[in-house]
Protein backbone atom coordinates (compact mmCIF):
# COMPACT_ATOMS: atom_id res chain seq x y z
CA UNK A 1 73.78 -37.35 239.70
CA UNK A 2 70.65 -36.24 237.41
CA UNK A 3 68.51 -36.91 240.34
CA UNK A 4 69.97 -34.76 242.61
CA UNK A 5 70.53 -31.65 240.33
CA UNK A 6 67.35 -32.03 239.39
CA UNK A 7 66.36 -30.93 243.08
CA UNK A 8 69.42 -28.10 243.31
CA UNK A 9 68.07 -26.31 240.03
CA UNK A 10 64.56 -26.04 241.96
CA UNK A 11 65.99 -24.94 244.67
CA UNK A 12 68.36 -22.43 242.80
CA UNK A 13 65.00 -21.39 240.46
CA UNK A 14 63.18 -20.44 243.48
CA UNK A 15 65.96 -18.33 245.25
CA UNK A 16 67.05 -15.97 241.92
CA UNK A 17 69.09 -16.04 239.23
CA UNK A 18 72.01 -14.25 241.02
CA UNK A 19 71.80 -17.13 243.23
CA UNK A 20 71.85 -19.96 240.17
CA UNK A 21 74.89 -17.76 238.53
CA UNK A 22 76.83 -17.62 241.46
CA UNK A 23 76.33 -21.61 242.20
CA UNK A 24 77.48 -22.03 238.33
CA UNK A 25 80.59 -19.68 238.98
CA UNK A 26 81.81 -21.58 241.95
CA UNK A 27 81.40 -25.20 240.53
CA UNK A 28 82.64 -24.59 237.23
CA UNK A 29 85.67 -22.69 239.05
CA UNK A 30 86.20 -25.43 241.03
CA UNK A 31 86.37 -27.84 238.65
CA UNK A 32 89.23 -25.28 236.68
CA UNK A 33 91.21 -24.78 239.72
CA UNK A 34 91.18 -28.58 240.90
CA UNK A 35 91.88 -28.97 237.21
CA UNK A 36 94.65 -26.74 236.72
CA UNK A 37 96.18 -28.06 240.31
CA UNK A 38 96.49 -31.49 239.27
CA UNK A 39 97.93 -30.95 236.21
CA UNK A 40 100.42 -29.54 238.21
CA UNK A 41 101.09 -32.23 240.74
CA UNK A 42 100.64 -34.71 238.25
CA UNK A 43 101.62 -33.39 235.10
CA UNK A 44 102.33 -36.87 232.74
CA UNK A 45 102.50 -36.66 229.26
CA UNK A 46 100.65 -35.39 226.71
CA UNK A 47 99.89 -37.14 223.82
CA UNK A 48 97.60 -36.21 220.15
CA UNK A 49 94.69 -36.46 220.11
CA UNK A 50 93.33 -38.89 217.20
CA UNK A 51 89.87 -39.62 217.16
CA UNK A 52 88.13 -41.57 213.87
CA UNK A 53 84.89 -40.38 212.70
CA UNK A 54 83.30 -42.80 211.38
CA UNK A 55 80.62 -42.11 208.44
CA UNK A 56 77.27 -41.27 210.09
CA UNK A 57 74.35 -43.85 209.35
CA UNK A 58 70.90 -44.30 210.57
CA UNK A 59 70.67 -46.02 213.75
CA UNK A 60 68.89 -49.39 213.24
CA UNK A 61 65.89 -49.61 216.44
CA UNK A 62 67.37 -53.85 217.47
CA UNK A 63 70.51 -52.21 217.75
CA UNK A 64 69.36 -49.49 220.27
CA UNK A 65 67.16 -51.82 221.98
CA UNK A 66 70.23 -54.67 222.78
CA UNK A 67 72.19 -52.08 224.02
CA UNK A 68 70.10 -50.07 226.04
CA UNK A 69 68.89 -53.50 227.51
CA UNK A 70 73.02 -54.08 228.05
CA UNK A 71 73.19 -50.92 229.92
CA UNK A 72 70.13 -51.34 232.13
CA UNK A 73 71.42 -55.45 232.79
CA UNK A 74 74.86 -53.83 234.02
CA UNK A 75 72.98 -51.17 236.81
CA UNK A 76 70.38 -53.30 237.93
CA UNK A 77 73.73 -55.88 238.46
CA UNK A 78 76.23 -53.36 239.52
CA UNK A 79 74.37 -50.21 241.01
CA UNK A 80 71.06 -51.43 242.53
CA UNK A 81 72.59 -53.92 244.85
CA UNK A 82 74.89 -50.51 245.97
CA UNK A 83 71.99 -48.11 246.80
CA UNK A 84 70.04 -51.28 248.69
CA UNK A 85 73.47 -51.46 250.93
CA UNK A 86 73.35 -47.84 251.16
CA UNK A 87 69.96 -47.52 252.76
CA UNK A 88 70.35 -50.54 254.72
CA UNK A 89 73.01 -48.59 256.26
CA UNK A 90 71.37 -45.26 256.78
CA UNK A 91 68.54 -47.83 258.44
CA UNK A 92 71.44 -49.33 261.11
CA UNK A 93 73.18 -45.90 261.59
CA UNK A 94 69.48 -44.23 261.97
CA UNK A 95 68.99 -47.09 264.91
CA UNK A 96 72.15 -46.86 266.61
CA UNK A 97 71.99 -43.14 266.78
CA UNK A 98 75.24 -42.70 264.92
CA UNK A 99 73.40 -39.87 262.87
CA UNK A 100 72.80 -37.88 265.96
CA UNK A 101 76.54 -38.79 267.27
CA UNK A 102 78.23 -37.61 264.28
CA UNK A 103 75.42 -34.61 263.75
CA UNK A 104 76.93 -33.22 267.67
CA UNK A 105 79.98 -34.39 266.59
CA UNK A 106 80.23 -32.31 263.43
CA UNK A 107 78.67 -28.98 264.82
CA UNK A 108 80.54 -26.91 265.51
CA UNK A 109 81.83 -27.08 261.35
CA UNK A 110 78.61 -27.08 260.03
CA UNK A 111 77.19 -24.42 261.87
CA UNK A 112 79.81 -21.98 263.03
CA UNK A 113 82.30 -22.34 259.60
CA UNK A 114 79.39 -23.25 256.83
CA UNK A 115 76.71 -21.33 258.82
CA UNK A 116 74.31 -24.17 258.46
CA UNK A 117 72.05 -25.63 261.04
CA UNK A 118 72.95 -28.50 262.77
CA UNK A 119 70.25 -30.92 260.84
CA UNK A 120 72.08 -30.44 257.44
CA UNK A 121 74.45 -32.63 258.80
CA UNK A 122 72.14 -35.60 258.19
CA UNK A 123 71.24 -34.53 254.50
CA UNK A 124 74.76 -34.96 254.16
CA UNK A 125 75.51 -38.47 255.12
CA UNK A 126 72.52 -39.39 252.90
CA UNK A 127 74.04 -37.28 250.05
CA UNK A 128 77.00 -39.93 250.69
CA UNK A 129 74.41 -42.71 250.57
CA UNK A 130 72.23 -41.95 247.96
CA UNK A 131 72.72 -38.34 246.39
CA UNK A 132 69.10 -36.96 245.76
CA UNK A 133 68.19 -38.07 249.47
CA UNK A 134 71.07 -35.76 250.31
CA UNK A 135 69.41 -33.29 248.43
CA UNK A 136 66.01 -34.18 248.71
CA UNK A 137 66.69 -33.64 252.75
CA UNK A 138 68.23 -29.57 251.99
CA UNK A 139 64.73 -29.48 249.87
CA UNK A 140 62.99 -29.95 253.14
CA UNK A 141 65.02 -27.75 255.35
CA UNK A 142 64.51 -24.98 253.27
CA UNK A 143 60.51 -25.71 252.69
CA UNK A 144 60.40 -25.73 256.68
CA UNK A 145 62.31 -22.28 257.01
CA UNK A 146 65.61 -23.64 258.35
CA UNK A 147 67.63 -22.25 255.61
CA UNK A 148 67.99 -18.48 254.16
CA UNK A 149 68.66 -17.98 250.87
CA UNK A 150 72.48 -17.90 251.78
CA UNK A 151 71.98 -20.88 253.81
CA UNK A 152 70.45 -22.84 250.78
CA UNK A 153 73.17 -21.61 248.48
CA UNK A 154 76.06 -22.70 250.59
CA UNK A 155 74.79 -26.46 251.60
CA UNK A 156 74.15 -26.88 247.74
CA UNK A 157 77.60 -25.73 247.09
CA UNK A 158 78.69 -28.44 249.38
CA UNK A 159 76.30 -31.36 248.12
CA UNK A 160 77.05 -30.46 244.76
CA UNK A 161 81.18 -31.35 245.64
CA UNK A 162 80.51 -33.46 247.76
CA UNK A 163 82.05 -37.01 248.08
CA UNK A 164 80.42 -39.66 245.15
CA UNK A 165 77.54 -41.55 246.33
CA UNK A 166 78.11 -45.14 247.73
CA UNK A 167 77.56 -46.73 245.01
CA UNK A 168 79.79 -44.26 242.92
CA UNK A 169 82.41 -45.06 245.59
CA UNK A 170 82.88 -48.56 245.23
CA UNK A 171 82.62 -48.80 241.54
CA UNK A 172 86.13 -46.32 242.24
CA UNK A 173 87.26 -48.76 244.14
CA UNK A 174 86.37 -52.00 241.60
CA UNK A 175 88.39 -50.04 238.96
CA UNK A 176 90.93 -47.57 241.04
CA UNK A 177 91.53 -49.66 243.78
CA UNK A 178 91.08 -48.54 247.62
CA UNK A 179 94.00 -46.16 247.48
CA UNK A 180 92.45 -44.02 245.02
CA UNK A 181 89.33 -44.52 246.26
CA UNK A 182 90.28 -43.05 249.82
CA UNK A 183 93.24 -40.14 248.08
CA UNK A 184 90.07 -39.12 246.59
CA UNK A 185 87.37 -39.44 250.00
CA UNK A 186 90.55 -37.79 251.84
CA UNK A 187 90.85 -35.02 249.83
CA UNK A 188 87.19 -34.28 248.72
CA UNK A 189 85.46 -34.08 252.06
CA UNK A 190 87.45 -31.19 253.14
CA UNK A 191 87.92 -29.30 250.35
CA UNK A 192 83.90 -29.27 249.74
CA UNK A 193 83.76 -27.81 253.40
CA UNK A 194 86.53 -25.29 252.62
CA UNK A 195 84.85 -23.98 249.24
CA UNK A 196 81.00 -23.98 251.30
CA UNK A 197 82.49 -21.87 254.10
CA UNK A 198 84.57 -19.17 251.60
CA UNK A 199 81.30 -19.17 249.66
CA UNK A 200 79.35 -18.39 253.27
CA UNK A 201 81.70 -16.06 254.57
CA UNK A 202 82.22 -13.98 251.23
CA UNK A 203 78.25 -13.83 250.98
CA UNK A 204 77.83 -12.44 254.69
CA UNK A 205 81.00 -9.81 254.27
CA UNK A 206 79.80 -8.73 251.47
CA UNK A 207 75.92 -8.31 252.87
CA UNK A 208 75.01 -10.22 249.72
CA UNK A 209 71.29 -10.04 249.62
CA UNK A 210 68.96 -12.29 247.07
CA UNK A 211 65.75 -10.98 246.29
């Protein structure tokens, strides 16, 4: 989501660079190892690679214009529709007090095992909604002195791997199917904890300390 890293680079910029490196070393290690796993579990087959260049020309402006207009038809269609359901349902869980069920619910995780305090819990549900409200919401916590610089790290660690937006999530399941869909939800929502609290606990045994 360009929105939402967007907001984690600012973030990351005004903790250090030691703090932005060692965000970059745990994604892109993540990705590796996730990666490297799968191809294990699911190895298939490899096939060549044959791609066609073809001769490079000068792009002709009616041609950019139809298509760009194609691509903004399909989101305003597909995607828009997604992130009105999406808010509509932040709006119902909001009046139902679901967010503070599942916020006292979820606790003892978020602030014991990531270290967080218990109000991140609600910038992640909207990260699930809509990701740069997710964000957008660990922007605020940190403007209002709720999170330390180890704090801020970690709970962008976990936004950052954290499950797809709604919208993101049911275009999965228009071309996956639900299985998928939910192997994926399963297995992400965990494992984004898991990584957050290694990166938390490493940071406080090892008295890391950003300047």
């Amino acid at each position: 989501c360009s929105a939402q890293m967007g907001v984690i680079l600012a973030m990351l910029g005004g903790i250090s660079l030691g703090a932005a490196g060692i965000w970059l070393a745990v994604i892109v290690g993540t990705i590796f190892l996730v990666g490297y796993l799968s191809a294990k579990v699911l190895p298939g087959q490899t096939s060549d690679f044959l791609l066609e260049m073809p001769p490079l020309r000068k792009p002709l402006l009616r041609n950019i214009l139809i298509k760009t207009l194609a691509r903004l038809e399909w989101y305003l269609r597909e995607a828009v529709p997604l992130f009105f359901l999406g808010t509509f349902v932040l709006f119902v869980m909001d009046r139902l007090a679901v967010l503070v069920w599942i916020e006292n619910a979820t606790g003892p995780i978020i602030q014991t095992f990531l270290g967080l305090p218990r109000e991140a819990t609600v910038a992640f549900i909207m990260g699930f909604l809509r990701r740069d409200y997710g964000a957008a919401g660990l922007f605020l916590l940190a403007r209002e002195g709720q999170l330390d610089t180890i704090q801020t790290l970690v709970s962008l660690v976990v936004i950052t791997l954290f499950m797809p937006c709604i919208a993101n999530f049911f275009m999965i399941i228009k071309e996956q199917g639900w299985r998928v869909a939910l192997g994926m939800a399963i297995f992400i929502l965990p494992f984004a904890i898991l990584i957050g609290g290694a990166v938390n606990w490493s940071l406080r045994l090892l008295n890391v300390v950003f300047p």
